[in-house]
C-alpha atoms as a PDB file:
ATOM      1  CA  UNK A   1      74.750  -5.220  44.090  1.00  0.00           C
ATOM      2  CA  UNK A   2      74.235  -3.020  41.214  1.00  0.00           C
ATOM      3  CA  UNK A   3      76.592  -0.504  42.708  1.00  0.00           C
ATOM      4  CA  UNK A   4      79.165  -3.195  41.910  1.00  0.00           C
ATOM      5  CA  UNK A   5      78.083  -3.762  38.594  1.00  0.00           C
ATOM      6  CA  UNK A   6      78.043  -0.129  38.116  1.00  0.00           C
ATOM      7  CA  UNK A   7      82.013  -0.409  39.169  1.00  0.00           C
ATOM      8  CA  UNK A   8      82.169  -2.896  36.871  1.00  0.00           C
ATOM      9  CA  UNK A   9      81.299  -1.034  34.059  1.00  0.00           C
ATOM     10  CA  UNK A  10      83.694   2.007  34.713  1.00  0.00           C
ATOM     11  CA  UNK A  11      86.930  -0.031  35.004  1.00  0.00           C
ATOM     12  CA  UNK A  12      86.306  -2.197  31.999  1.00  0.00           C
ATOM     13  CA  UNK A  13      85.832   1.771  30.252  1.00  0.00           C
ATOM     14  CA  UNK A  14      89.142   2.873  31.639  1.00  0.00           C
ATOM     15  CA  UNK A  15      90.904  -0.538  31.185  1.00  0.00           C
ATOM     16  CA  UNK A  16      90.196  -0.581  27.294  1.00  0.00           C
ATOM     17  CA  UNK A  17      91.224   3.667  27.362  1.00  0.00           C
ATOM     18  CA  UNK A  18      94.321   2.755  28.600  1.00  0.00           C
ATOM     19  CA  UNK A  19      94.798  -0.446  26.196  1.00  0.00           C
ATOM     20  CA  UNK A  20      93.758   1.790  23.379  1.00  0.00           C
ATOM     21  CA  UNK A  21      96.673   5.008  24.305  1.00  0.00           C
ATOM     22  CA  UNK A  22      99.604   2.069  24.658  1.00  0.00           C
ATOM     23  CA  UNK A  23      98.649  -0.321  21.706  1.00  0.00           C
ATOM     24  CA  UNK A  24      97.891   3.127  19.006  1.00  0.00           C
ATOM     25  CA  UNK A  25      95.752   6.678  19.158  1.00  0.00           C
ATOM     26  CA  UNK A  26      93.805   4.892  16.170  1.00  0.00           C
ATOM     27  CA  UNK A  27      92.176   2.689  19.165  1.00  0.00           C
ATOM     28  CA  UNK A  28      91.126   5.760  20.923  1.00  0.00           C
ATOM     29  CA  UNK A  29      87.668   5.127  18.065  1.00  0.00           C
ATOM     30  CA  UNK A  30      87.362   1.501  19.089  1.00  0.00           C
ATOM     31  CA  UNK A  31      87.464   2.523  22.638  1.00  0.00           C
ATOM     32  CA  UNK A  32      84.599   5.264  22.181  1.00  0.00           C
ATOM     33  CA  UNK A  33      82.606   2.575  20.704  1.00  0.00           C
ATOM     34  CA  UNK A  34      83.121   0.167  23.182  1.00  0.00           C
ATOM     35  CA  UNK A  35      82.782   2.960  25.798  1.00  0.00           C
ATOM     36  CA  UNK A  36      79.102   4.163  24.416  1.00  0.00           C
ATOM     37  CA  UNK A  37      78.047   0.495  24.554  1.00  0.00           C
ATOM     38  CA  UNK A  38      78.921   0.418  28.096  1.00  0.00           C
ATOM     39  CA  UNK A  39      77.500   3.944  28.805  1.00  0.00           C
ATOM     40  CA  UNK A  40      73.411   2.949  27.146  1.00  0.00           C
ATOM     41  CA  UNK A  41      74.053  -0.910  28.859  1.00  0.00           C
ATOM     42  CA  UNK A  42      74.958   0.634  32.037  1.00  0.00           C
ATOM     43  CA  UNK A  43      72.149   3.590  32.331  1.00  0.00           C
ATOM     44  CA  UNK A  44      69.663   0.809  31.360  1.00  0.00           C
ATOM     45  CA  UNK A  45      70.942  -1.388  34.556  1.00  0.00           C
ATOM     46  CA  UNK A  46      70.941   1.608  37.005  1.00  0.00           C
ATOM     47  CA  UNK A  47      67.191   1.218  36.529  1.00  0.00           C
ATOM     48  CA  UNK A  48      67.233  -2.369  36.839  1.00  0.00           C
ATOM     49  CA  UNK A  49      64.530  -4.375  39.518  1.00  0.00           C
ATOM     50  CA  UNK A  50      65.317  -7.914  41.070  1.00  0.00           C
ATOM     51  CA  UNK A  51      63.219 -10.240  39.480  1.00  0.00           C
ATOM     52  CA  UNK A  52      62.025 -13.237  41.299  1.00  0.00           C
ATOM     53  CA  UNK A  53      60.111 -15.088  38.291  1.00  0.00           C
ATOM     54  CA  UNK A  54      63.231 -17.883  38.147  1.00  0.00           C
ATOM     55  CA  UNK A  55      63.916 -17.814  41.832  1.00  0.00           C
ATOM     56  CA  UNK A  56      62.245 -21.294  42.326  1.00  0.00           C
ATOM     57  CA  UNK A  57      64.306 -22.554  39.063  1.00  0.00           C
ATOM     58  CA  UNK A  58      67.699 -21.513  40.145  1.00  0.00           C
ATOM     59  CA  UNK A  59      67.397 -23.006  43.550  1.00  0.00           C
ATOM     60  CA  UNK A  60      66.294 -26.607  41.914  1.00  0.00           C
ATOM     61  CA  UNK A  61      69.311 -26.222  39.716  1.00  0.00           C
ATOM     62  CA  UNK A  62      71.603 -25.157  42.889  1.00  0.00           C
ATOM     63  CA  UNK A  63      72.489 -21.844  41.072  1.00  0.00           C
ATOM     64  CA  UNK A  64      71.387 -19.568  44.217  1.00  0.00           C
ATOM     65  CA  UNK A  65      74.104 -17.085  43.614  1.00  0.00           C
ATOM     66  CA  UNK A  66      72.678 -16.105  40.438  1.00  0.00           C
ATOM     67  CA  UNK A  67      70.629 -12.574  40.288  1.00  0.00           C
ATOM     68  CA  UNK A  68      68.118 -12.137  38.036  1.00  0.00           C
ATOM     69  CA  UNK A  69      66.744  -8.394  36.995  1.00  0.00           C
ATOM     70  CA  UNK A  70      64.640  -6.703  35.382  1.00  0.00           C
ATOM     71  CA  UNK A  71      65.448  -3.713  33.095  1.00  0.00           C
ATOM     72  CA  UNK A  72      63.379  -1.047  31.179  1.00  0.00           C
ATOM     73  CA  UNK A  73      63.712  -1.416  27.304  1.00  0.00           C
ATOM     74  CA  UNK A  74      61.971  -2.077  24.054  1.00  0.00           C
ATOM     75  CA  UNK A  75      64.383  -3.934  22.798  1.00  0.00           C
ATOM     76  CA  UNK A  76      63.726  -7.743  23.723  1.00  0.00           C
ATOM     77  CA  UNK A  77      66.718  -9.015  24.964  1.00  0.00           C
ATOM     78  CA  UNK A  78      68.608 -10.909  28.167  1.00  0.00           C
ATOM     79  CA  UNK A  79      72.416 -10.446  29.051  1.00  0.00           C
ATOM     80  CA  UNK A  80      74.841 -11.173  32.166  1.00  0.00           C
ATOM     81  CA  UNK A  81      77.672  -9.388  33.659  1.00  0.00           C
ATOM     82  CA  UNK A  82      78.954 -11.878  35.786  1.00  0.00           C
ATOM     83  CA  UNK A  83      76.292 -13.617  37.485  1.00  0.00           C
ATOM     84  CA  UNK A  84      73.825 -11.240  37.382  1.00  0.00           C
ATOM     85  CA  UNK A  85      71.505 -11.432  34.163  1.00  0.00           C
ATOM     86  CA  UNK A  86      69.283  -9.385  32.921  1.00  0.00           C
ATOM     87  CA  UNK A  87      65.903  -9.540  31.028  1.00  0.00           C
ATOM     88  CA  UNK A  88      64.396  -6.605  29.298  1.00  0.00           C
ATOM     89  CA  UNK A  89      60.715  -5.751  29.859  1.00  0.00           C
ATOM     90  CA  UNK A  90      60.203  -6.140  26.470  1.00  0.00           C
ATOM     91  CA  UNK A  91      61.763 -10.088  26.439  1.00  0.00           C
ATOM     92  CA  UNK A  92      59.308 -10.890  29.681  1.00  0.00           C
ATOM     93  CA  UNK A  93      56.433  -9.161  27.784  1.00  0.00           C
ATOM     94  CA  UNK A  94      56.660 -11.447  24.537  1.00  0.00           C
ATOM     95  CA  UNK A  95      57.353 -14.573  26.005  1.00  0.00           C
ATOM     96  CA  UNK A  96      55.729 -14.348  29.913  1.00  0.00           C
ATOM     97  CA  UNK A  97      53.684 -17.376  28.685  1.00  0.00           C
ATOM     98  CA  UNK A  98      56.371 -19.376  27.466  1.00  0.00           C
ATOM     99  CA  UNK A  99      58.064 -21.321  30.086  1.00  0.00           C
ATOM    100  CA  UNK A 100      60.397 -22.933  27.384  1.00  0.00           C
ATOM    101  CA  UNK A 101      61.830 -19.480  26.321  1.00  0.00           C
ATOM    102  CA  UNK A 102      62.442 -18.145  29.747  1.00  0.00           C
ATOM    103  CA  UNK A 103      64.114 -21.154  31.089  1.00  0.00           C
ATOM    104  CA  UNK A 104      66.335 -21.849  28.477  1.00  0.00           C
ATOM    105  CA  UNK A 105      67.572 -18.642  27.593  1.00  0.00           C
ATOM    106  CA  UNK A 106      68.446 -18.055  31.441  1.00  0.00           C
ATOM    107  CA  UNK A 107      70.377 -21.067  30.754  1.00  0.00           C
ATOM    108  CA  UNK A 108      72.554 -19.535  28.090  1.00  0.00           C
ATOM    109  CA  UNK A 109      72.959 -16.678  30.143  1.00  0.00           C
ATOM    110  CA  UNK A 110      74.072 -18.798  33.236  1.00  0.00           C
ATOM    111  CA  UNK A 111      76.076 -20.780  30.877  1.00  0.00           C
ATOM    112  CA  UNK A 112      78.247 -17.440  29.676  1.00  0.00           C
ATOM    113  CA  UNK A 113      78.838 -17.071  33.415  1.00  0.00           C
ATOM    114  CA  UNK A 114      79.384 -20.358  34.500  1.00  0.00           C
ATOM    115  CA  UNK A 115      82.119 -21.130  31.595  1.00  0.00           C
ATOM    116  CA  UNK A 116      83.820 -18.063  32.526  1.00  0.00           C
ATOM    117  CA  UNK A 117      82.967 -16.702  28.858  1.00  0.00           C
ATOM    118  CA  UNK A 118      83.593 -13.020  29.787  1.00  0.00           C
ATOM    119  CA  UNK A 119      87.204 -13.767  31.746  1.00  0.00           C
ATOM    120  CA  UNK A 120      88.118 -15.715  28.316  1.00  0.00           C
ATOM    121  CA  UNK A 121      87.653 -12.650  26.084  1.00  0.00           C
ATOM    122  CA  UNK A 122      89.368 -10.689  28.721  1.00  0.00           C
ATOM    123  CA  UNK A 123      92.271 -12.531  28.618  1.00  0.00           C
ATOM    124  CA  UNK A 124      92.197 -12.810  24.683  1.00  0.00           C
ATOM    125  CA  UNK A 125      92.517  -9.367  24.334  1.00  0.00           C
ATOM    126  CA  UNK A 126      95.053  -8.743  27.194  1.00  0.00           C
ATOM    127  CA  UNK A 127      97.070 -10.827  25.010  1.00  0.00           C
ATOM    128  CA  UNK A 128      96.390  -9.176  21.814  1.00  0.00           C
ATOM    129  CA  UNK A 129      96.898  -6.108  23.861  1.00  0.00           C
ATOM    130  CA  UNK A 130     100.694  -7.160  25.336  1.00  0.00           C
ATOM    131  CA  UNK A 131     101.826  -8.612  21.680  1.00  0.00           C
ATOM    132  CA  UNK A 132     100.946  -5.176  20.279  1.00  0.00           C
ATOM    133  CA  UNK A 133     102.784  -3.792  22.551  1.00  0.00           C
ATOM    134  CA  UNK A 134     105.941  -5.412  22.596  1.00  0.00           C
ATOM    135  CA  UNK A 135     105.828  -5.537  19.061  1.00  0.00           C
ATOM    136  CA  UNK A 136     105.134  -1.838  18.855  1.00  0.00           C
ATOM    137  CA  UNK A 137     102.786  -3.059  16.126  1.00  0.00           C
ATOM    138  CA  UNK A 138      99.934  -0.354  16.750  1.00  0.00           C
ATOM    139  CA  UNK A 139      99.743   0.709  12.942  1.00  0.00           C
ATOM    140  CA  UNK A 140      99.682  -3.143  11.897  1.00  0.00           C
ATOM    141  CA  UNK A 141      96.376  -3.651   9.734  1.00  0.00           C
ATOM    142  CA  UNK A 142      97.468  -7.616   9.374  1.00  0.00           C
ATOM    143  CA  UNK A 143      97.651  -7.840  13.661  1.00  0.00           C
ATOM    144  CA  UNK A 144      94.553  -5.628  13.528  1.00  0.00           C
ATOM    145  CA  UNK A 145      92.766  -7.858  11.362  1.00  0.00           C
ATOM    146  CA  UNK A 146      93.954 -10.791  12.738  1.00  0.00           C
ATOM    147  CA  UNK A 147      92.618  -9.808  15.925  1.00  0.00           C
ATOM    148  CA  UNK A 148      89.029  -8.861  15.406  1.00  0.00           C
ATOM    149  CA  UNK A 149      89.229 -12.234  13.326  1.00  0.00           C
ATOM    150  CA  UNK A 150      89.782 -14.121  16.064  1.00  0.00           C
ATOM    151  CA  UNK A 151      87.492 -12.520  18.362  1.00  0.00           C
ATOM    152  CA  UNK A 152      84.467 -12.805  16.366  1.00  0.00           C
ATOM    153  CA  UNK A 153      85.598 -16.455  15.720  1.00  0.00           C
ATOM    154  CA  UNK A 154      85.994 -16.844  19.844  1.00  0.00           C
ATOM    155  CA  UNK A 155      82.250 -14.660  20.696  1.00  0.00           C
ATOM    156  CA  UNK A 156      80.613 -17.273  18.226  1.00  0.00           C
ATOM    157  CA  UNK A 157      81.951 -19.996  19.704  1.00  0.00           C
ATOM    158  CA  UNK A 158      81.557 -19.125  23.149  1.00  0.00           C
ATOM    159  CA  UNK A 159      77.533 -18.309  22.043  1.00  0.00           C
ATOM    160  CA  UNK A 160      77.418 -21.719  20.830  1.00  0.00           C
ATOM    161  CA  UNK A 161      78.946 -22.987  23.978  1.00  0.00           C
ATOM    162  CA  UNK A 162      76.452 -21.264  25.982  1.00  0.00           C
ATOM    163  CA  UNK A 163      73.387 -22.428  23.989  1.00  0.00           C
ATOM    164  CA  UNK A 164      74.770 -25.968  24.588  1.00  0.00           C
ATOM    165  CA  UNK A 165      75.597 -25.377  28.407  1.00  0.00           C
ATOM    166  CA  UNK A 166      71.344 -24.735  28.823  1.00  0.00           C
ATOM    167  CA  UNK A 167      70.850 -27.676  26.913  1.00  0.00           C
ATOM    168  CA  UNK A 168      72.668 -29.981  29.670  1.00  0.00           C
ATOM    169  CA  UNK A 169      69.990 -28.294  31.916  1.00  0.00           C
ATOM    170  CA  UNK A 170      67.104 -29.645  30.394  1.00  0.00           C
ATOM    171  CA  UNK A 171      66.791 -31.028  27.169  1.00  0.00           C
ATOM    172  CA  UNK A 172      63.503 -28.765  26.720  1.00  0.00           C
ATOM    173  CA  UNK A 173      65.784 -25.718  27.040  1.00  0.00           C
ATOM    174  CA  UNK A 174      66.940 -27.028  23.157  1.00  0.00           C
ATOM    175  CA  UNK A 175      63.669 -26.427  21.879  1.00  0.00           C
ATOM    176  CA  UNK A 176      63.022 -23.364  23.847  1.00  0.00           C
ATOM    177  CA  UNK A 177      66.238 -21.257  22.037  1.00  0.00           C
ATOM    178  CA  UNK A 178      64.956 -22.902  18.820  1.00  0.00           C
ATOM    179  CA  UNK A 179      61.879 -21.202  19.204  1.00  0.00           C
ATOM    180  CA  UNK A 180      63.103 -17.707  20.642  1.00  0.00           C
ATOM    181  CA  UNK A 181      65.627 -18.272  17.729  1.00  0.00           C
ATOM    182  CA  UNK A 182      63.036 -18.243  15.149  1.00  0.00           C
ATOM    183  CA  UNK A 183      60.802 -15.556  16.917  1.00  0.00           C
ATOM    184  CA  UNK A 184      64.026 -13.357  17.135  1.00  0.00           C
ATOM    185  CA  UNK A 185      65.649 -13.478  13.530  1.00  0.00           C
ATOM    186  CA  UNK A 186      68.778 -10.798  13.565  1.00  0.00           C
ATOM    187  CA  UNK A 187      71.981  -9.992  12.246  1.00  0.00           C
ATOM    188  CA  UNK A 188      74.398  -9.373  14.742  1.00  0.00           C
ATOM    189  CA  UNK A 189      78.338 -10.217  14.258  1.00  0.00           C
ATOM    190  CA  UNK A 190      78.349 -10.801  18.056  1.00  0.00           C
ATOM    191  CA  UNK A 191      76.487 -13.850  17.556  1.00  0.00           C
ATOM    192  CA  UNK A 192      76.278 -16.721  14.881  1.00  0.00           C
ATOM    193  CA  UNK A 193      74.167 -16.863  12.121  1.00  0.00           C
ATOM    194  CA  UNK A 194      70.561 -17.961  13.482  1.00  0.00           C
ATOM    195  CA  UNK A 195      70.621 -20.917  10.944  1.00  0.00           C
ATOM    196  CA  UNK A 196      73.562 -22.289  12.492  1.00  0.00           C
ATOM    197  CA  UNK A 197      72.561 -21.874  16.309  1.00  0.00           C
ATOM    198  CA  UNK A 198      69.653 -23.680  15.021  1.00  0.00           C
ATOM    199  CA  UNK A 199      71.034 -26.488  13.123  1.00  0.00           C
ATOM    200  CA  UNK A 200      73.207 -27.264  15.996  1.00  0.00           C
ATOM    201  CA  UNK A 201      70.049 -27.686  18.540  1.00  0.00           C
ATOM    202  CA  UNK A 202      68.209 -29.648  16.067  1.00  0.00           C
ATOM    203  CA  UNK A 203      71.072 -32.395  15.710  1.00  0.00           C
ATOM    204  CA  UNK A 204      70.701 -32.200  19.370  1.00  0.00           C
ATOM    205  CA  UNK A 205      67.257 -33.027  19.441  1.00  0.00           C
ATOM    206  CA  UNK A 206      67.945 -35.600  17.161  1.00  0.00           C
ATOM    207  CA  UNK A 207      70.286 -37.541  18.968  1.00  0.00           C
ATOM    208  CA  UNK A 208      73.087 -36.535  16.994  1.00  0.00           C
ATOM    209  CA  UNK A 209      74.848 -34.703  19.747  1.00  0.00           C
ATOM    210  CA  UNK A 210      75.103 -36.095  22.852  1.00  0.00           C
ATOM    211  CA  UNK A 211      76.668 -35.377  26.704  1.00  0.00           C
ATOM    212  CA  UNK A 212      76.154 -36.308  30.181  1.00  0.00           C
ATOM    213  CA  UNK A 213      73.569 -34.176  31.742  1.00  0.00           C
ATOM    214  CA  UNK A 214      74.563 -31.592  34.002  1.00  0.00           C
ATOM    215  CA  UNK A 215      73.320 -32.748  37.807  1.00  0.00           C
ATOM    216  CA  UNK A 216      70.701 -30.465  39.227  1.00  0.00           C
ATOM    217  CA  UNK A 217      70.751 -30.193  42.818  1.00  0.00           C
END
């Protein structure tokens, strides 16, 4: 399995190379960026151990196919590629007693995967990608601009989305992200502000929002 993700990782690399040399050399920078991210992320999940902790959980919420793992890191944090997520050491360390926590921020994970949240911001920049090209717009700032605009706009929704998708789970999972929320105050552009993750969760809570409940097998 992780030989896969390992795959993965090298022809998203090349894909975005290749983006970069047809849409403008001036990508070539984005694409070491993105390439380095991939590089630490993927020598972290080399390392990575199944972990069975949620195997009970997913089987109650008929999400079998989903892999859970275990990486080495400091940093606390959880992420998916596909439908394999991954905790850091660090995350399980912090909150191992906190049932809450755990279950509801594998929801947000299976939520990204579920939704198809990675395919969408494929296929957002595959677009961006083919209008630059046709265009021959590579040295446009405005189409630049325009672009990382609307991909920050899409990654915040699509974190909202998620945080919402593990509330259908369980209406615990709400207060759960509210409190790994709090614990975990960060900037990061990749997400929205905390406040507003927040916010949304409490109106939840409240009543405010409402949706069917996702069935759990």
């Amino acid at each position: 399995m992780l030989n896969k993700i390992k795959t993965k990782y090298k022809i998203i690399t090349l894909f975005t190379l290749i983006s970069s040399i047809l849409t403008g050399l001036h990508f070539i920078i984005i694409t070491l960026l993105i390439g380095a991210t991939y590089y630490i992320s993927l020598k972290k999940v080399i390392y990575a151990k199944r972990f069975k902790y949620f195997d009970n959980y997913l089987k109650q919420i008929g999400k079998q196919e989903i892999n859970v793992y275990l990486i080495k890191s400091k940093y606390p944090n959880a992420f998916n590629i596909g439908k394999n997520i991954f905790f850091s050491t660090e995350f399980i360390r912090r909150f191992r007693n906190d049932k809450d926590i755990l279950y509801a921020t594998l929801g947000h994970e299976i939520g990204h995967y579920d939704e198809k949240h990675q395919i969408i911001i494929i296929i957002t920049s595959l677009i961006y990608v083919g209008t630059s090209t046709l265009l021959k717009e590579s040295i446009n700032v405005k189409l630049t601009i325009g672009y990382v605009i609307t991909m920050l706009t899409l990654i915040w929704i699509l974190e909202i989305k998620a945080d919402l998708y593990s509330t259908k789970l369980s209406k615990e999972n709400a207060i759960g992200l509210i409190k790994v929320l709090n614990q975990l105050k960060r900037f990061s552009l990749t997400h929205p502000p905390t406040w507003i993750r927040i916010k949304i969760l409490e109106k939840y809570l409240k009543g405010e929002i409402k949706w069917k409940r996702k069935k759990i097998q």
